[in-house]
C-alpha atoms as a PDB file:
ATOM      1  CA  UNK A   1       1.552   9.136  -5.691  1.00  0.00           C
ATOM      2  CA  UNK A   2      -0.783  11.217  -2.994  1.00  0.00           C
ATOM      3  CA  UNK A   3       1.368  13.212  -0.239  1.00  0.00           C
ATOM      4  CA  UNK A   4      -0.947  14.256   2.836  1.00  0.00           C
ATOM      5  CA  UNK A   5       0.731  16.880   5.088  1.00  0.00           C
ATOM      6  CA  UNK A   6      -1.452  17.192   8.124  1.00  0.00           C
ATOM      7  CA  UNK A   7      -3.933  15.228   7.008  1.00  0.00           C
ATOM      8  CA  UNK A   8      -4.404  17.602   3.777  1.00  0.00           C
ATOM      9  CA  UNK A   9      -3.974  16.249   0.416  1.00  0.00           C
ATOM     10  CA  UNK A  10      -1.097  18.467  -0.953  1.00  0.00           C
ATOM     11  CA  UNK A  11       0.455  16.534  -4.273  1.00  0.00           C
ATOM     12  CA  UNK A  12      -1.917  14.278  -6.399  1.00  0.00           C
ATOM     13  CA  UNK A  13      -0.407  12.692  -8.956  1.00  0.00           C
ATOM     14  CA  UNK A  14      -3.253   9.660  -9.670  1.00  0.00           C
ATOM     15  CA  UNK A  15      -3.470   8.167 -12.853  1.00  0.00           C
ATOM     16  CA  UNK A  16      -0.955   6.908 -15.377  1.00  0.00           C
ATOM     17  CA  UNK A  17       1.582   9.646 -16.655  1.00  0.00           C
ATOM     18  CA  UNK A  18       4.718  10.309 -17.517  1.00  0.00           C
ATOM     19  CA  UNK A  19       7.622  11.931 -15.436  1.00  0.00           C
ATOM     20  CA  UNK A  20       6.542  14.768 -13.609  1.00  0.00           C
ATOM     21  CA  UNK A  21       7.347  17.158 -10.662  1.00  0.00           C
ATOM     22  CA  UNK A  22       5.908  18.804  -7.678  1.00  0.00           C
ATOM     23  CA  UNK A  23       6.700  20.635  -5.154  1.00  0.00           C
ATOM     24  CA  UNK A  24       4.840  22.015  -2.013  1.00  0.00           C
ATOM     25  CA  UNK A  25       5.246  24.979   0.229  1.00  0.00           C
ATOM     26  CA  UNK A  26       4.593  23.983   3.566  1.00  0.00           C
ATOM     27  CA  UNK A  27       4.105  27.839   4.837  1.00  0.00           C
ATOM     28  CA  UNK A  28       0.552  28.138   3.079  1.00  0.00           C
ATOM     29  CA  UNK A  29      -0.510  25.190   5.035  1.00  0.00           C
ATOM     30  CA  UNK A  30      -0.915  27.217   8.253  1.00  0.00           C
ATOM     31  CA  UNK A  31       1.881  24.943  10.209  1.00  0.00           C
ATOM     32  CA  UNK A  32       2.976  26.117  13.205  1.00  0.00           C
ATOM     33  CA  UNK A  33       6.989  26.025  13.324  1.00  0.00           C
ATOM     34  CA  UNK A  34       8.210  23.333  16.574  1.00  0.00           C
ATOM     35  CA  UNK A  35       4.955  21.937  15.923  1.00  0.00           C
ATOM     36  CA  UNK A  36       4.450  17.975  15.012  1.00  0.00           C
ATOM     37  CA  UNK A  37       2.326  16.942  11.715  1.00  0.00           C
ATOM     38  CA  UNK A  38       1.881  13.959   9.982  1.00  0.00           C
ATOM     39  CA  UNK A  39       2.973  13.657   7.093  1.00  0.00           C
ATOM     40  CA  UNK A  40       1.624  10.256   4.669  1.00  0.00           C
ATOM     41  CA  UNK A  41       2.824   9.087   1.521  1.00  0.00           C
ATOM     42  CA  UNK A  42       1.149   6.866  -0.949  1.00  0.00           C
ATOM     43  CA  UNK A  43       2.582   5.288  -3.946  1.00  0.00           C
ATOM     44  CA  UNK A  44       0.869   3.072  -6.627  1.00  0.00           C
ATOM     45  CA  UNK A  45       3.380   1.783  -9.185  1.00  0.00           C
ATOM     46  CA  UNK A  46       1.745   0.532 -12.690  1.00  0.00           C
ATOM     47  CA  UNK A  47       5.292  -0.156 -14.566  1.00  0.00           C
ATOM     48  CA  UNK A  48       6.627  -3.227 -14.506  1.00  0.00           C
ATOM     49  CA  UNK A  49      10.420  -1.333 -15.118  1.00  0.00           C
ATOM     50  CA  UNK A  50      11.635   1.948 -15.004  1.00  0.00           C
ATOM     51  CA  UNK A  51       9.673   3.203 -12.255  1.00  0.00           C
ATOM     52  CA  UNK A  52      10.956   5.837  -9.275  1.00  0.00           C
ATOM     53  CA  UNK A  53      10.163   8.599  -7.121  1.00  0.00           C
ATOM     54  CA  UNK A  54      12.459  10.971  -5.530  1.00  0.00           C
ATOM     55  CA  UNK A  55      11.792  13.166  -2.411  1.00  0.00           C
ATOM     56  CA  UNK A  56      13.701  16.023  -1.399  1.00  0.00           C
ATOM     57  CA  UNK A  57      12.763  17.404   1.965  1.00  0.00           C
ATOM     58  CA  UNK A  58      14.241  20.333   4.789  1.00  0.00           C
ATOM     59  CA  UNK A  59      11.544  18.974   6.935  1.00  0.00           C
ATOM     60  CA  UNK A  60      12.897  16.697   9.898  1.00  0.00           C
ATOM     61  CA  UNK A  61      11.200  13.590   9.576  1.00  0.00           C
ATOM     62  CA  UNK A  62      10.615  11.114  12.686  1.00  0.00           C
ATOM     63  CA  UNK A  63       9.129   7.343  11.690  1.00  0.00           C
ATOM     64  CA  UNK A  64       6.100   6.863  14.059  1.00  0.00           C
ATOM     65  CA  UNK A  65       4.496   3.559  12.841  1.00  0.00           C
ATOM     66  CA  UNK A  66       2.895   0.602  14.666  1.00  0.00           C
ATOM     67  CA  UNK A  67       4.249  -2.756  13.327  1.00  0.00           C
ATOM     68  CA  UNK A  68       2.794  -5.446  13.382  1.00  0.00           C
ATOM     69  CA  UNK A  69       4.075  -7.732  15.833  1.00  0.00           C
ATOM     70  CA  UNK A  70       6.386 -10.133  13.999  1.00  0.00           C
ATOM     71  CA  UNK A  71       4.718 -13.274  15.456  1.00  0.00           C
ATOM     72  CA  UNK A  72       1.041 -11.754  14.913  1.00  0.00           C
ATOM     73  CA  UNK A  73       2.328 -11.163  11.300  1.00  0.00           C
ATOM     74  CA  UNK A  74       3.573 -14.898  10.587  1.00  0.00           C
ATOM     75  CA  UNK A  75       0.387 -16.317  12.123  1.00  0.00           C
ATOM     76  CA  UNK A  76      -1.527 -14.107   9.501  1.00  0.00           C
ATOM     77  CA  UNK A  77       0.781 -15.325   6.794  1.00  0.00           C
ATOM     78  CA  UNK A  78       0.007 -18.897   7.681  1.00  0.00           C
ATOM     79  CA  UNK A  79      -3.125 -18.170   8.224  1.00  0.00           C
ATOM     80  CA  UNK A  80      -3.907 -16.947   4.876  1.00  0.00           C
ATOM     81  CA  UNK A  81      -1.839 -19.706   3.175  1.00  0.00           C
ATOM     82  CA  UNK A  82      -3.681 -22.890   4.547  1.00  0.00           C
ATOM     83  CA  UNK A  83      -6.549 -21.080   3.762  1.00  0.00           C
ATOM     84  CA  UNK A  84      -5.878 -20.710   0.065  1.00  0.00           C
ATOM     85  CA  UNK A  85      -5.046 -24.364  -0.117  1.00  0.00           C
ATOM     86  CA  UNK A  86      -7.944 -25.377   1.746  1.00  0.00           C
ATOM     87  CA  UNK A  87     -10.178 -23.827  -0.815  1.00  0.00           C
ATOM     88  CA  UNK A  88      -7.922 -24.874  -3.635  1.00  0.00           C
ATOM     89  CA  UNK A  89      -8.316 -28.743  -2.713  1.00  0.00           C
ATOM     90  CA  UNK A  90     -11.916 -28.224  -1.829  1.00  0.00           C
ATOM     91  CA  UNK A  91     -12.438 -26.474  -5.081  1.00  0.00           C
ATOM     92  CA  UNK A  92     -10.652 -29.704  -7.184  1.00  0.00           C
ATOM     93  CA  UNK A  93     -12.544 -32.069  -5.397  1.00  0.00           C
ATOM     94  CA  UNK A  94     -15.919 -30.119  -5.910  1.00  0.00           C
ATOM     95  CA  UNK A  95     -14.998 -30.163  -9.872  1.00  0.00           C
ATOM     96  CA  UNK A  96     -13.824 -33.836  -9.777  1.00  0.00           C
ATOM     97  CA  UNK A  97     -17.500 -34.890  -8.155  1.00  0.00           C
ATOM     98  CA  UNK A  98     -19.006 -33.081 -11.289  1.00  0.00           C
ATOM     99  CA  UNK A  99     -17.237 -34.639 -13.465  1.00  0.00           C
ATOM    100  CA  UNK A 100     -18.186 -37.923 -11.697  1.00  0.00           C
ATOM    101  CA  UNK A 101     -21.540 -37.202 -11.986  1.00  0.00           C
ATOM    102  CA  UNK A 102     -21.716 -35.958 -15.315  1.00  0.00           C
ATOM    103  CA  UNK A 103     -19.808 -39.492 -16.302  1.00  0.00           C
ATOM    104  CA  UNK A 104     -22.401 -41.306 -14.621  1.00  0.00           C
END
């Protein structure tokens, strides 16, 4: 997991470990109080099971994202699936033409 407060890189826990904990305090970040920052989470799980991470915050959090439109998002969906199976069938008949040749 990598926490970014204002575009800083405050927690870095990379790698595979076991449980640990970290905390940040935001007032040696030079943060204005009333002021808004960004704050970005990233989390890579490697465990298949037992796997969490807990957050405890006093810092008002507001969710400013930009979706992706829902019908942009099945377009790229389908998008991406007729292209697999394009190259999937052009991939079986490019190995049965080998073997074709090879026979003949």
């Amino acid at each position: 997991m990598w926490v970014f407060i204002n575009k800083i890189l405050v927690i870095d826990l990379g790698g595979v470990h076991g449980t640990i904990q970290r905390s940040v305090n935001p007032n040696i970040l030079g943060l204005t109080l009333g002021q808004d920052y960004e704050l970005a989470l990233f989390f890579a799980e490697r465990h298949t099971t037992s796997s969490t991470f807990n957050i405890q915050t006093s810092i008002v959090l507001e969710q400013d994202l930009d979706p992706v439109p829902e019908p942009a998002s099945v377009i790229i969906f389908y998008t991406a699936m007729v292209g697999s199976t394009v190259s999937r069938v052009l991939r079986k008949k490019a190995r049965c033409q080998e073997d074709d040749g090879a026979a003949g």
